[in-house]
C-alpha atoms as a PDB file:
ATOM      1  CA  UNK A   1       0.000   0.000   0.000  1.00  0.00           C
ATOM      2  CA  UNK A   2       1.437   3.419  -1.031  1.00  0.00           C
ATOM      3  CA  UNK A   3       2.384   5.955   1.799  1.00  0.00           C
ATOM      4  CA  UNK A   4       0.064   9.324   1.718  1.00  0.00           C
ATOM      5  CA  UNK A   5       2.022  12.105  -0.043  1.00  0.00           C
ATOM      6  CA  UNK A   6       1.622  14.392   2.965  1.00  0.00           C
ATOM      7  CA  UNK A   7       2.076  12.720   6.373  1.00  0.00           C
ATOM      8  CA  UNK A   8      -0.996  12.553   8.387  1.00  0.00           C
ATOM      9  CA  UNK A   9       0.193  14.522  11.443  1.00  0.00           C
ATOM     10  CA  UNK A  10       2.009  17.048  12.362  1.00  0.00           C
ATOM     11  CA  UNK A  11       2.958  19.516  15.000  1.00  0.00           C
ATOM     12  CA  UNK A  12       1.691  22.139  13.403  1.00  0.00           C
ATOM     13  CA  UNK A  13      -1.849  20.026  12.319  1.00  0.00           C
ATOM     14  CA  UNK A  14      -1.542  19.139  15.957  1.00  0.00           C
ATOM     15  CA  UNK A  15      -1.723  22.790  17.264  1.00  0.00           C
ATOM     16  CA  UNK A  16      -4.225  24.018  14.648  1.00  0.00           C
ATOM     17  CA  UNK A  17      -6.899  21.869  15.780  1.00  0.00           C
ATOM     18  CA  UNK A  18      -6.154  22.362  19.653  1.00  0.00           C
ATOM     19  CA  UNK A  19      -6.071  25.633  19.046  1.00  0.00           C
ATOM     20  CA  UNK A  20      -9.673  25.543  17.391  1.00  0.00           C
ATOM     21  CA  UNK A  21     -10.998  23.763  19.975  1.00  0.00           C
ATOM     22  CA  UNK A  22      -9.385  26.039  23.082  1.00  0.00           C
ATOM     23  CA  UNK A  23     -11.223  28.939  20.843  1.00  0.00           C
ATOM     24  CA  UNK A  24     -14.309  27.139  21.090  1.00  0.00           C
ATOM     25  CA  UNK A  25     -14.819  25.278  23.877  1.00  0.00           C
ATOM     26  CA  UNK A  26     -11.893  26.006  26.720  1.00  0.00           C
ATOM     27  CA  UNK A  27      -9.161  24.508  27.928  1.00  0.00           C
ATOM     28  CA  UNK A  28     -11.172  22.146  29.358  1.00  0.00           C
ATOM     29  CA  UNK A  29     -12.059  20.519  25.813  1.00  0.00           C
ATOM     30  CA  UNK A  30      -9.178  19.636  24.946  1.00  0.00           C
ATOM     31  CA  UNK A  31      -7.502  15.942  25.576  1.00  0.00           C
ATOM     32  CA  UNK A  32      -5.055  13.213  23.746  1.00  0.00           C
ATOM     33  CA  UNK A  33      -8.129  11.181  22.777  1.00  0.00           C
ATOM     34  CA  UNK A  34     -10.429  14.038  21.591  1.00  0.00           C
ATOM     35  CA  UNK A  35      -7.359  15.551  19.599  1.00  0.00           C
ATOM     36  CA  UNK A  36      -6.649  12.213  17.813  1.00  0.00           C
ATOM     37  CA  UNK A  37     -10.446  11.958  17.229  1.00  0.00           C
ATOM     38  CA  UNK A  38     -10.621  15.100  15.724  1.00  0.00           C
ATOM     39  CA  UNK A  39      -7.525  14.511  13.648  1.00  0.00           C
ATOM     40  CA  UNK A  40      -8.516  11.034  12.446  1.00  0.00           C
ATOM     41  CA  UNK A  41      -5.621   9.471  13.814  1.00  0.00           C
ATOM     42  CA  UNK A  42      -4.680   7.313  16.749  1.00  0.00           C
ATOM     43  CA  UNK A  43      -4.112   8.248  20.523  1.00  0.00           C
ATOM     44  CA  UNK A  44      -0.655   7.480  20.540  1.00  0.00           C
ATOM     45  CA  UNK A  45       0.419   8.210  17.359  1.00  0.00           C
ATOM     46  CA  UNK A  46       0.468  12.161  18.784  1.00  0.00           C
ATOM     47  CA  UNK A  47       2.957  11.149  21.188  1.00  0.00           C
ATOM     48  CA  UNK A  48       5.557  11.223  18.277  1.00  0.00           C
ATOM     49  CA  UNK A  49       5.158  15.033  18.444  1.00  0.00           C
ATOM     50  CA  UNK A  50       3.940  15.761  22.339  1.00  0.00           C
ATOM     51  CA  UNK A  51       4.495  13.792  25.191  1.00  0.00           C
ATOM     52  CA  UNK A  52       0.981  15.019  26.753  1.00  0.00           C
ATOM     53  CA  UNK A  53      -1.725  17.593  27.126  1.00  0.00           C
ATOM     54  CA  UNK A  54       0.347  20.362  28.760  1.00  0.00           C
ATOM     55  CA  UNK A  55       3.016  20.013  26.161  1.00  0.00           C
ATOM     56  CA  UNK A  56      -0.076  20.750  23.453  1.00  0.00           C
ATOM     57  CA  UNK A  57      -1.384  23.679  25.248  1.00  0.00           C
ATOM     58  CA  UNK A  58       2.396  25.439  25.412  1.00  0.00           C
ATOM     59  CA  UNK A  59       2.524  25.324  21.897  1.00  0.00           C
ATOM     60  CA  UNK A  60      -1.381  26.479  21.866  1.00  0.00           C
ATOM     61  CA  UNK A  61      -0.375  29.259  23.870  1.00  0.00           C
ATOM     62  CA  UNK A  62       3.338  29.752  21.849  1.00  0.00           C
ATOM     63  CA  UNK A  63       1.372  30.291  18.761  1.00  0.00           C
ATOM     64  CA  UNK A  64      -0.704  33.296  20.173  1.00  0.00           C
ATOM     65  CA  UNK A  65       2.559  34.711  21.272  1.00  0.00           C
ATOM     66  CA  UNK A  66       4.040  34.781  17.837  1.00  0.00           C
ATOM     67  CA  UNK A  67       0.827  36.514  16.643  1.00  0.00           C
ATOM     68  CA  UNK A  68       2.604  39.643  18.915  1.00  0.00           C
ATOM     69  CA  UNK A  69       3.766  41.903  16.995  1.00  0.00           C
ATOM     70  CA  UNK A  70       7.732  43.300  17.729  1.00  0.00           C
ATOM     71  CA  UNK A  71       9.116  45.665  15.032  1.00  0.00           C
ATOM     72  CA  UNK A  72       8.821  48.096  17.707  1.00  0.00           C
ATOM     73  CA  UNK A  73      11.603  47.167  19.639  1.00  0.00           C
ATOM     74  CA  UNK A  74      13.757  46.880  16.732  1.00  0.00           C
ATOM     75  CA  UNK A  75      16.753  49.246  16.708  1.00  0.00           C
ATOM     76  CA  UNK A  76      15.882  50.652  13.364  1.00  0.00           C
ATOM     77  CA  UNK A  77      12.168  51.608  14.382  1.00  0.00           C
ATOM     78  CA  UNK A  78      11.732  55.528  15.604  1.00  0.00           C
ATOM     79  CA  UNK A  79       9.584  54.699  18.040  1.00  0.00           C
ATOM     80  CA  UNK A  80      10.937  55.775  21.417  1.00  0.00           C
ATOM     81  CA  UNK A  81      10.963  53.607  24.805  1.00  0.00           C
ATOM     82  CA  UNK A  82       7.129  54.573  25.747  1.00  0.00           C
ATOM     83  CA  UNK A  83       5.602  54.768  22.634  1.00  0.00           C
ATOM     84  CA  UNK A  84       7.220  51.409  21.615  1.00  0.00           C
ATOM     85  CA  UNK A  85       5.492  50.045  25.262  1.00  0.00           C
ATOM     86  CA  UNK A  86       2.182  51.499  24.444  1.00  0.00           C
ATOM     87  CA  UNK A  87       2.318  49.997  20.562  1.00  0.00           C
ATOM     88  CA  UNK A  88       3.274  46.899  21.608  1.00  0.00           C
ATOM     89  CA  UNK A  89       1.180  46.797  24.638  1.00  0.00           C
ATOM     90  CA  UNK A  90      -2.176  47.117  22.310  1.00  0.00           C
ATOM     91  CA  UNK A  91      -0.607  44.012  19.666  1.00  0.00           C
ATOM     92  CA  UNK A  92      -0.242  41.602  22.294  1.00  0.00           C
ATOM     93  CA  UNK A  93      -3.730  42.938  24.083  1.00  0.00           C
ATOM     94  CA  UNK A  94      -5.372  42.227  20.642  1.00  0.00           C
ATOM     95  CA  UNK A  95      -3.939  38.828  20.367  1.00  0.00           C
ATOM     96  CA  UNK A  96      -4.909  37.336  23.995  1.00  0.00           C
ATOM     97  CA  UNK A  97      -8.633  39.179  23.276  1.00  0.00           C
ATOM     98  CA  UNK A  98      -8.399  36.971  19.882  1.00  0.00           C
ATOM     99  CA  UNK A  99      -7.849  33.638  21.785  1.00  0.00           C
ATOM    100  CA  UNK A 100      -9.343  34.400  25.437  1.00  0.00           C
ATOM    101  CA  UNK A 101      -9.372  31.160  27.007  1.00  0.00           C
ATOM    102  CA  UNK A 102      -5.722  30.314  26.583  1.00  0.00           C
ATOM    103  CA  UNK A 103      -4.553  33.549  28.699  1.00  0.00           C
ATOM    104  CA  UNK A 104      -4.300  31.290  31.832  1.00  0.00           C
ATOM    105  CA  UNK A 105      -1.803  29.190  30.351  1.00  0.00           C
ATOM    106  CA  UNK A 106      -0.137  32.266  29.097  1.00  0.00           C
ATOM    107  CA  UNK A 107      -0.320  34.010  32.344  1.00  0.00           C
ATOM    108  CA  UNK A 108       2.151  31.343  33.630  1.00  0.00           C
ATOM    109  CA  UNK A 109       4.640  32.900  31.900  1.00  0.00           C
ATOM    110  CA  UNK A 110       7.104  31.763  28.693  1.00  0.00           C
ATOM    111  CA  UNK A 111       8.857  29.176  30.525  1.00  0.00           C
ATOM    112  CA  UNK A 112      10.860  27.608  27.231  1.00  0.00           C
ATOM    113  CA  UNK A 113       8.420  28.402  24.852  1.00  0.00           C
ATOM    114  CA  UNK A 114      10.275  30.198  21.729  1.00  0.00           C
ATOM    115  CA  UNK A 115       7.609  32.356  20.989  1.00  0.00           C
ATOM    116  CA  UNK A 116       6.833  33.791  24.406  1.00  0.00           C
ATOM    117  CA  UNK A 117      10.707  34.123  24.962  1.00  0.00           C
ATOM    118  CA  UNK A 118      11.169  36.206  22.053  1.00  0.00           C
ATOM    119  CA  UNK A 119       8.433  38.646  23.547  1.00  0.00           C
ATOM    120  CA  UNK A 120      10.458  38.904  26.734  1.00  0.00           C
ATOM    121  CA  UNK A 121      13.454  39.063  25.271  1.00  0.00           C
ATOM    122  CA  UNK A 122      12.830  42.182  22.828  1.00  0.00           C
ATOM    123  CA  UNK A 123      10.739  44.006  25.616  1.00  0.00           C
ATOM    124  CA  UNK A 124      13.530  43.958  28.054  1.00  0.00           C
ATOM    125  CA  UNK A 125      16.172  44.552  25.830  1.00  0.00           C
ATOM    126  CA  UNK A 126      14.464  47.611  24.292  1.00  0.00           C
ATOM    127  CA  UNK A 127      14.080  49.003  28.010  1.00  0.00           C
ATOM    128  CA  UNK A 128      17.622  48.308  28.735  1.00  0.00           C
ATOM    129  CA  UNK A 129      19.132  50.258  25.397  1.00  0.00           C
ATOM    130  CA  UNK A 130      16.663  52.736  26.557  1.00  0.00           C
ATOM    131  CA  UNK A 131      18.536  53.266  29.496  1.00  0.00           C
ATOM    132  CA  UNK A 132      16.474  51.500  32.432  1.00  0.00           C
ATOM    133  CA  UNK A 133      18.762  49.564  34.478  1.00  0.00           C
ATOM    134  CA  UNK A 134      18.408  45.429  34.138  1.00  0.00           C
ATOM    135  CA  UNK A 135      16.957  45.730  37.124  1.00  0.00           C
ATOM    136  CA  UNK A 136      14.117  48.385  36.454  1.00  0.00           C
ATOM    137  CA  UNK A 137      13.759  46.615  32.742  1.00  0.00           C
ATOM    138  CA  UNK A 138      12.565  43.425  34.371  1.00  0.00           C
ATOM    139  CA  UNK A 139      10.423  44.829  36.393  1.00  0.00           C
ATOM    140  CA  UNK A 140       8.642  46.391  33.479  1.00  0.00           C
ATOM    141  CA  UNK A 141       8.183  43.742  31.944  1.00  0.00           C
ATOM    142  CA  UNK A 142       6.589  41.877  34.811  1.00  0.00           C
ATOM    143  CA  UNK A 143       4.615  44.709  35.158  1.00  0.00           C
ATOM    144  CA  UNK A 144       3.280  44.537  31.802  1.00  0.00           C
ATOM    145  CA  UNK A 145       2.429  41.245  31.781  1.00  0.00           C
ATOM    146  CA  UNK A 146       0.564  41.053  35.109  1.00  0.00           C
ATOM    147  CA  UNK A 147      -1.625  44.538  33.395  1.00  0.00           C
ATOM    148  CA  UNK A 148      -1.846  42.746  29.633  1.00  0.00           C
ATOM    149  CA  UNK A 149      -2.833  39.168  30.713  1.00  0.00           C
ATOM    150  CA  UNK A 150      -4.996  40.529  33.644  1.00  0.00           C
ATOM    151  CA  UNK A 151      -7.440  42.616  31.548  1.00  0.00           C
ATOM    152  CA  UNK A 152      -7.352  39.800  29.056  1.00  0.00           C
ATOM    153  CA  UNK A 153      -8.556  37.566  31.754  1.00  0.00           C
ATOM    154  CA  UNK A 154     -12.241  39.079  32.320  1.00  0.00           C
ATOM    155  CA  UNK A 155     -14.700  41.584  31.490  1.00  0.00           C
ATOM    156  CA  UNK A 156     -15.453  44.043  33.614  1.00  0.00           C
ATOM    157  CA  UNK A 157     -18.196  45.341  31.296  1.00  0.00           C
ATOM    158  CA  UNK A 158     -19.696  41.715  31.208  1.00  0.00           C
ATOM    159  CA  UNK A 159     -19.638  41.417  34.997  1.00  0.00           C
ATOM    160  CA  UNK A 160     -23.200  43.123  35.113  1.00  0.00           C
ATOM    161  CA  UNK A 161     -26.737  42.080  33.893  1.00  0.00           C
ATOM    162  CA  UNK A 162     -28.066  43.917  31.129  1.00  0.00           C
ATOM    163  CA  UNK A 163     -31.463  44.053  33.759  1.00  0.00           C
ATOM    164  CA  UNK A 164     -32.333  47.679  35.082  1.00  0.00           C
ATOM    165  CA  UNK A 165     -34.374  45.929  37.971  1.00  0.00           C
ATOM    166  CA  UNK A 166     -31.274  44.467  39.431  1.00  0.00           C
ATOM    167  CA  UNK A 167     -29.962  47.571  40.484  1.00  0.00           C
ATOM    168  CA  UNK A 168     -32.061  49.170  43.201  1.00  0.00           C
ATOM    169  CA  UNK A 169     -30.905  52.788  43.788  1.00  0.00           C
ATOM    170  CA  UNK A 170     -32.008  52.671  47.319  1.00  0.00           C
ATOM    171  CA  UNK A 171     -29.225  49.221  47.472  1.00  0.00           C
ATOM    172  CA  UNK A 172     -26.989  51.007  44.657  1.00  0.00           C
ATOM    173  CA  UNK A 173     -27.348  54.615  44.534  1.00  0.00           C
ATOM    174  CA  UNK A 174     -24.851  54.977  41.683  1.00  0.00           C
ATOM    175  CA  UNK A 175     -25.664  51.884  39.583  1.00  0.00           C
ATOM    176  CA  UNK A 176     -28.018  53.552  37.788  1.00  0.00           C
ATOM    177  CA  UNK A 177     -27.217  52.899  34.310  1.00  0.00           C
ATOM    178  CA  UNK A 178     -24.994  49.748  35.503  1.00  0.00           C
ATOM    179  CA  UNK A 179     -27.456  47.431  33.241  1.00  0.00           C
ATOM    180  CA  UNK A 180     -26.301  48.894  30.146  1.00  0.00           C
ATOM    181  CA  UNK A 181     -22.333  47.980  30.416  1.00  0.00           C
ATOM    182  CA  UNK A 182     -23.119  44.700  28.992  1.00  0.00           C
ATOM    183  CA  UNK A 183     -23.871  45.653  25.949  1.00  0.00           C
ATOM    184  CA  UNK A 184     -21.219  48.423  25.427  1.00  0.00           C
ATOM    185  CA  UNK A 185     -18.582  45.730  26.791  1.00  0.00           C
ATOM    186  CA  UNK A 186     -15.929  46.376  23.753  1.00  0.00           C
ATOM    187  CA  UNK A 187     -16.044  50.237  24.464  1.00  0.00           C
ATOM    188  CA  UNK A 188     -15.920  49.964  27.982  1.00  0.00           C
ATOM    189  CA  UNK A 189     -13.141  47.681  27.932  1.00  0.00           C
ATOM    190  CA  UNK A 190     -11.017  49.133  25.188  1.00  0.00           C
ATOM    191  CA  UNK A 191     -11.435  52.241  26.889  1.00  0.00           C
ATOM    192  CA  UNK A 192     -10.503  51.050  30.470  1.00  0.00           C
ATOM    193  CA  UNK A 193      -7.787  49.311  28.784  1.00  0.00           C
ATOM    194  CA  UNK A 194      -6.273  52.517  26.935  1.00  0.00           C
ATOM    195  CA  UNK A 195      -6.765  54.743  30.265  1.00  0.00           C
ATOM    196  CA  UNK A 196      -4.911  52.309  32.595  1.00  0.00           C
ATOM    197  CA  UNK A 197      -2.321  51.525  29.536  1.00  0.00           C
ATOM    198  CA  UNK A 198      -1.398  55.651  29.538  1.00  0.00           C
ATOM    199  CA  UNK A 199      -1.166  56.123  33.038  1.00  0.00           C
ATOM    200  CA  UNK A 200       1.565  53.206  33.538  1.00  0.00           C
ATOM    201  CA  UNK A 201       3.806  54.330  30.969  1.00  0.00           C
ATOM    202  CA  UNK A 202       3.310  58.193  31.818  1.00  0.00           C
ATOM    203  CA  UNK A 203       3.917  56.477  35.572  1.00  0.00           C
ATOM    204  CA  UNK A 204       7.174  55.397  33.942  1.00  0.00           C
ATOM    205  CA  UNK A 205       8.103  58.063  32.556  1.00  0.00           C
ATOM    206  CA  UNK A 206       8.208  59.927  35.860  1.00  0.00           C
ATOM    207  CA  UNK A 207      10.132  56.929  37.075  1.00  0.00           C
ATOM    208  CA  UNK A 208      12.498  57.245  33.806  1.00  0.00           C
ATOM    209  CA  UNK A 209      13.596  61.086  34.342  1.00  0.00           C
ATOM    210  CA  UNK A 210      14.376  60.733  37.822  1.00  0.00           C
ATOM    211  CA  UNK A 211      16.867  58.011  36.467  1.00  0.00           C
ATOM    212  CA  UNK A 212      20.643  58.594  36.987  1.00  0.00           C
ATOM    213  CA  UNK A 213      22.770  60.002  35.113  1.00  0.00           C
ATOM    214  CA  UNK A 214      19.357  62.222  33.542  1.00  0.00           C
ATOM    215  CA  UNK A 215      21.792  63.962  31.109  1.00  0.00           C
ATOM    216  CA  UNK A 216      21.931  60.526  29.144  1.00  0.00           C
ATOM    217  CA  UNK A 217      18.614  59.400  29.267  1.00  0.00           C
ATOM    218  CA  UNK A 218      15.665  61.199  27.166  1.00  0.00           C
ATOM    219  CA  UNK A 219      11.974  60.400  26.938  1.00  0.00           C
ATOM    220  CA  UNK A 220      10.680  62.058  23.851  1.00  0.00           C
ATOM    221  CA  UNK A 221       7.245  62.346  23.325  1.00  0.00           C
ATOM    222  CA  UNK A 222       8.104  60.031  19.783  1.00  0.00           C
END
């Protein structure tokens, strides 16, 4: 019997279809057997490219980290220190919001996944030729993980009924209008996203020009 042109898994087949079915379902949906069900294949021939579940999610959650984008923090782009943190603060907002339900695996941090090491690596070496100390540059990009992967995590919008009734003014004096977050929950979010995102990096910049020596550090408005 002839061999199939194309091989009938692969790491990357693999990933797609986990990836689908995070997307749809949750992390929850997603096991060995249901995989190799999906895929038409058997259980253990996906062993020849993960040795379990947690190994699939990674990559799952490695191939939402390559959807980042980085030119920012690449010597040749203009973009200054804060304005590269704010760009590339929205990119990698607008991937987790893509792909929700993998942000807790995410949230875990890169660990040796290429992807998610790349991401760290560019943000804290951009810092650093920007003048923060190693120190300082790490903690910035702790600190914009923890605010990235936190409002990627829930709604806050979506954390109220859409039902007028529930809010009694005499209970909730200033609820008033409360029932009608729901359904503006990509404005309110954005927005609340894009306020908090400007006052950390104006925060930092406060931090940066206090920095010594000043004379060799700048913060342009880029």
């Amino acid at each position: 019997m002839a061999r199939p042109r194309k091989p009938l898994l692969s790491r990357e087949r693999i990933v797609e279809k986990a990836s689908a079915l995070v997307d749809a379902e949750g992390l929850n949906a997603v096991s060995t057997r249901r995989l190799a069900a999906e895929l038409g294949v058997s259980g253990p021939s996906l062993y020849n490219h993960f040795r379990n579940k947690d190994e699939i999610l990674d990559a799952v959650a490695d191939a939402v980290s390559a959807q980042v984008d980085l030119s920012m923090f690449e010597e040749s782009d203009p973009r200054d220190w804060r304005a590269a943190l704010h760009d590339w603060a929205l990119s990698y907002r607008a991937a987790l919001a893509a792909h929700p339900h993998i942000v807790p695996v995410l949230a875990r941090g890169p660990g040796r996944r290429p992807a998610g090491l790349r991401v760290a690596d560019a943000v804290f070496g951009a810092m650093v030729r920007a003048g923060w100390p190693p120190a300082q540059a790490t903690y910035i990009g702790a600190l914009m993980r923890y605010f990235i992967t936190g409002s990627a995590l829930g709604s806050f919008a979506r954390g109220f009924v859409d039902d007028e009734t529930a809010y009694d003014p005499a209970d909730y004096p200033h609820l008033g209008q409360a029932h009608l977050l729901a359904e503006r929950r990509q404005q309110v979010d954005e927005g609340a996203f894009e306020t908090g995102l400007r006052a950390l990096v104006d925060g930092l910049v406060l931090q940066y020009e206090q920095l010594e020596p000043a004379p060799a550090r700048r913060a342009t408005s880029g």
